[in-house]
Protein backbone atom coordinates (compact mmCIF):
# COMPACT_ATOMS: atom_id res chain seq x y z
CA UNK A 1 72.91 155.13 4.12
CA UNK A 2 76.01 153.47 5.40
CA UNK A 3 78.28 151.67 2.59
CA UNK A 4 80.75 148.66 3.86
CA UNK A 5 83.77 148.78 1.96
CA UNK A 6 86.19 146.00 1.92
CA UNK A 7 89.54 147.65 2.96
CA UNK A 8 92.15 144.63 2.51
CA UNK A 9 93.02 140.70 3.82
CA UNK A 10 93.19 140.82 7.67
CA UNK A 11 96.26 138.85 7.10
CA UNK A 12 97.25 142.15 5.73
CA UNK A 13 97.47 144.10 9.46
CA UNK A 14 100.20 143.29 11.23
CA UNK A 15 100.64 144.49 14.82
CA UNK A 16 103.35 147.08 14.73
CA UNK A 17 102.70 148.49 11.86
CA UNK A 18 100.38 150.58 10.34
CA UNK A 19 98.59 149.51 6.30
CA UNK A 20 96.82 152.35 4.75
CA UNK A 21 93.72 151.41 2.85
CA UNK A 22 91.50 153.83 0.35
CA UNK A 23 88.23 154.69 1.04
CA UNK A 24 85.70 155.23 -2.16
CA UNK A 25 85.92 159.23 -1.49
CA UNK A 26 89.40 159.17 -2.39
CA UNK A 27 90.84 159.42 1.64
CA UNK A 28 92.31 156.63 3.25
CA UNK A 29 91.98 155.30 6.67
CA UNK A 30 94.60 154.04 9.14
CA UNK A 31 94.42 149.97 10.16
CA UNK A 32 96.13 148.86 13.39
CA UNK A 33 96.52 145.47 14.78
CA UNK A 34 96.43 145.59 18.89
CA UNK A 35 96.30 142.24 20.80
CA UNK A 36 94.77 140.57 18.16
CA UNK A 37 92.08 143.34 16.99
CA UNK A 38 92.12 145.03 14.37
CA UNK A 39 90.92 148.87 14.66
CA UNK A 40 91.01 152.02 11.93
CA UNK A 41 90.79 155.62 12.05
CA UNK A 42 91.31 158.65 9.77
CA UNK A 43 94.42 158.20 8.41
CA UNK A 44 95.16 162.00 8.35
CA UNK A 45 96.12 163.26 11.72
CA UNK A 46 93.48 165.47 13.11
CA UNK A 47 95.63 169.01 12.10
CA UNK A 48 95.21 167.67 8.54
CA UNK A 49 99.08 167.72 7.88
CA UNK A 50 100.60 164.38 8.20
CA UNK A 51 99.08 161.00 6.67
CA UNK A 52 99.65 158.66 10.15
CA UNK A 53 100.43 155.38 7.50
CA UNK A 54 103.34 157.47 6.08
CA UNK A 55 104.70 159.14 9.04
CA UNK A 56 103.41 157.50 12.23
CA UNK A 57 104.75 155.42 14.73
CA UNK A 58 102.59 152.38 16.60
CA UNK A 59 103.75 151.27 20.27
CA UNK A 60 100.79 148.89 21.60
CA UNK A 61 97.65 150.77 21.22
CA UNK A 62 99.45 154.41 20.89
CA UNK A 63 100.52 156.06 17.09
CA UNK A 64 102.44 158.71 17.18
CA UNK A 65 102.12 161.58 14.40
CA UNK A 66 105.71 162.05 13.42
CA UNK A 67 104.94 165.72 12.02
CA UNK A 68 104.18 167.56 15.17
CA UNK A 69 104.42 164.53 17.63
CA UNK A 70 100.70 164.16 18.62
CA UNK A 71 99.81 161.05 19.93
CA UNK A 72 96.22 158.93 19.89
CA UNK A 73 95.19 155.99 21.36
CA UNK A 74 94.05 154.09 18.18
CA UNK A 75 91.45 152.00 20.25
CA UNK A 76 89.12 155.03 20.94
CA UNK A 77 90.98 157.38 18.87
CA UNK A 78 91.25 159.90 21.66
CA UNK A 79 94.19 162.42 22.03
CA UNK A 80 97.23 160.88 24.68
CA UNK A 81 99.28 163.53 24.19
CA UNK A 82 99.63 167.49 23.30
CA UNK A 83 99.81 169.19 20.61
CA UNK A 84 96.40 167.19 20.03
CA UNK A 85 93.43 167.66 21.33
CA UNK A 86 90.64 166.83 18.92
CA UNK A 87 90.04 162.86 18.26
CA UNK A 88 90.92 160.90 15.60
CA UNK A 89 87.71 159.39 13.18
CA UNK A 90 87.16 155.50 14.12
CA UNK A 91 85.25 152.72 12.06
CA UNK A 92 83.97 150.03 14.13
CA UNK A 93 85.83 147.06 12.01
CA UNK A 94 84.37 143.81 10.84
CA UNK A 95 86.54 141.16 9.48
CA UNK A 96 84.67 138.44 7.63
CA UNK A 97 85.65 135.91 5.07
CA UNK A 98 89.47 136.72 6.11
CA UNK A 99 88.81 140.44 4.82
CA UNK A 100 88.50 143.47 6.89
CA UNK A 101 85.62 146.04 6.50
CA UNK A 102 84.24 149.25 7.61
CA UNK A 103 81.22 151.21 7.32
CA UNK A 104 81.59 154.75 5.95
């Protein structure tokens, strides 16, 4: 059964940058501001190396991952960009009561 978890104040997601937020099984998941919407994936990139909060890069909807220069579109969390080919994890986001939320 899916659990919502209350990740953070949407206040807290600023376009440009990327806020880490823990999940109850100890990982952490990604949030990105684009246009307005807020989105979140796996915040490990998909070869499991590099945490994308601590060493990614957002331009518009695209992060970078710093450590071998992958690249995902963080609306879908497809692959833009080689070495990656596997997707990043998404959570469809909620934001209610000025907090943002996910089901895991």
């Amino acid at each position: 059964m899916a659990e919502t978890v209350i990740l953070c104040s949407a206040d807290e997601v600023v376009e440009g940058e990327i806020k880490q937020a823990p999940l109850p099984d100890g990982t952490n998941v990604a949030l990105y501001r684009v246009a307005g919407t807020i989105y979140a994936t796996a915040d490990m990139c998909t070869h499991g190396e590099a945490s994308l909060s601590e060493e990614g890069l957002i331009n518009g909807k695209i992060v970078e991952c710093t450590f071998h220069f992958g690249t995902f579109d963080v609306t879908t969390g497809e692959p833009t960009g080689m070495p990656c080919e596997i997707p990043l994890k998404t959570y469809p986001v909620t934001v209610a009561d000025g907090k943002v939320q996910i089901e895991v």
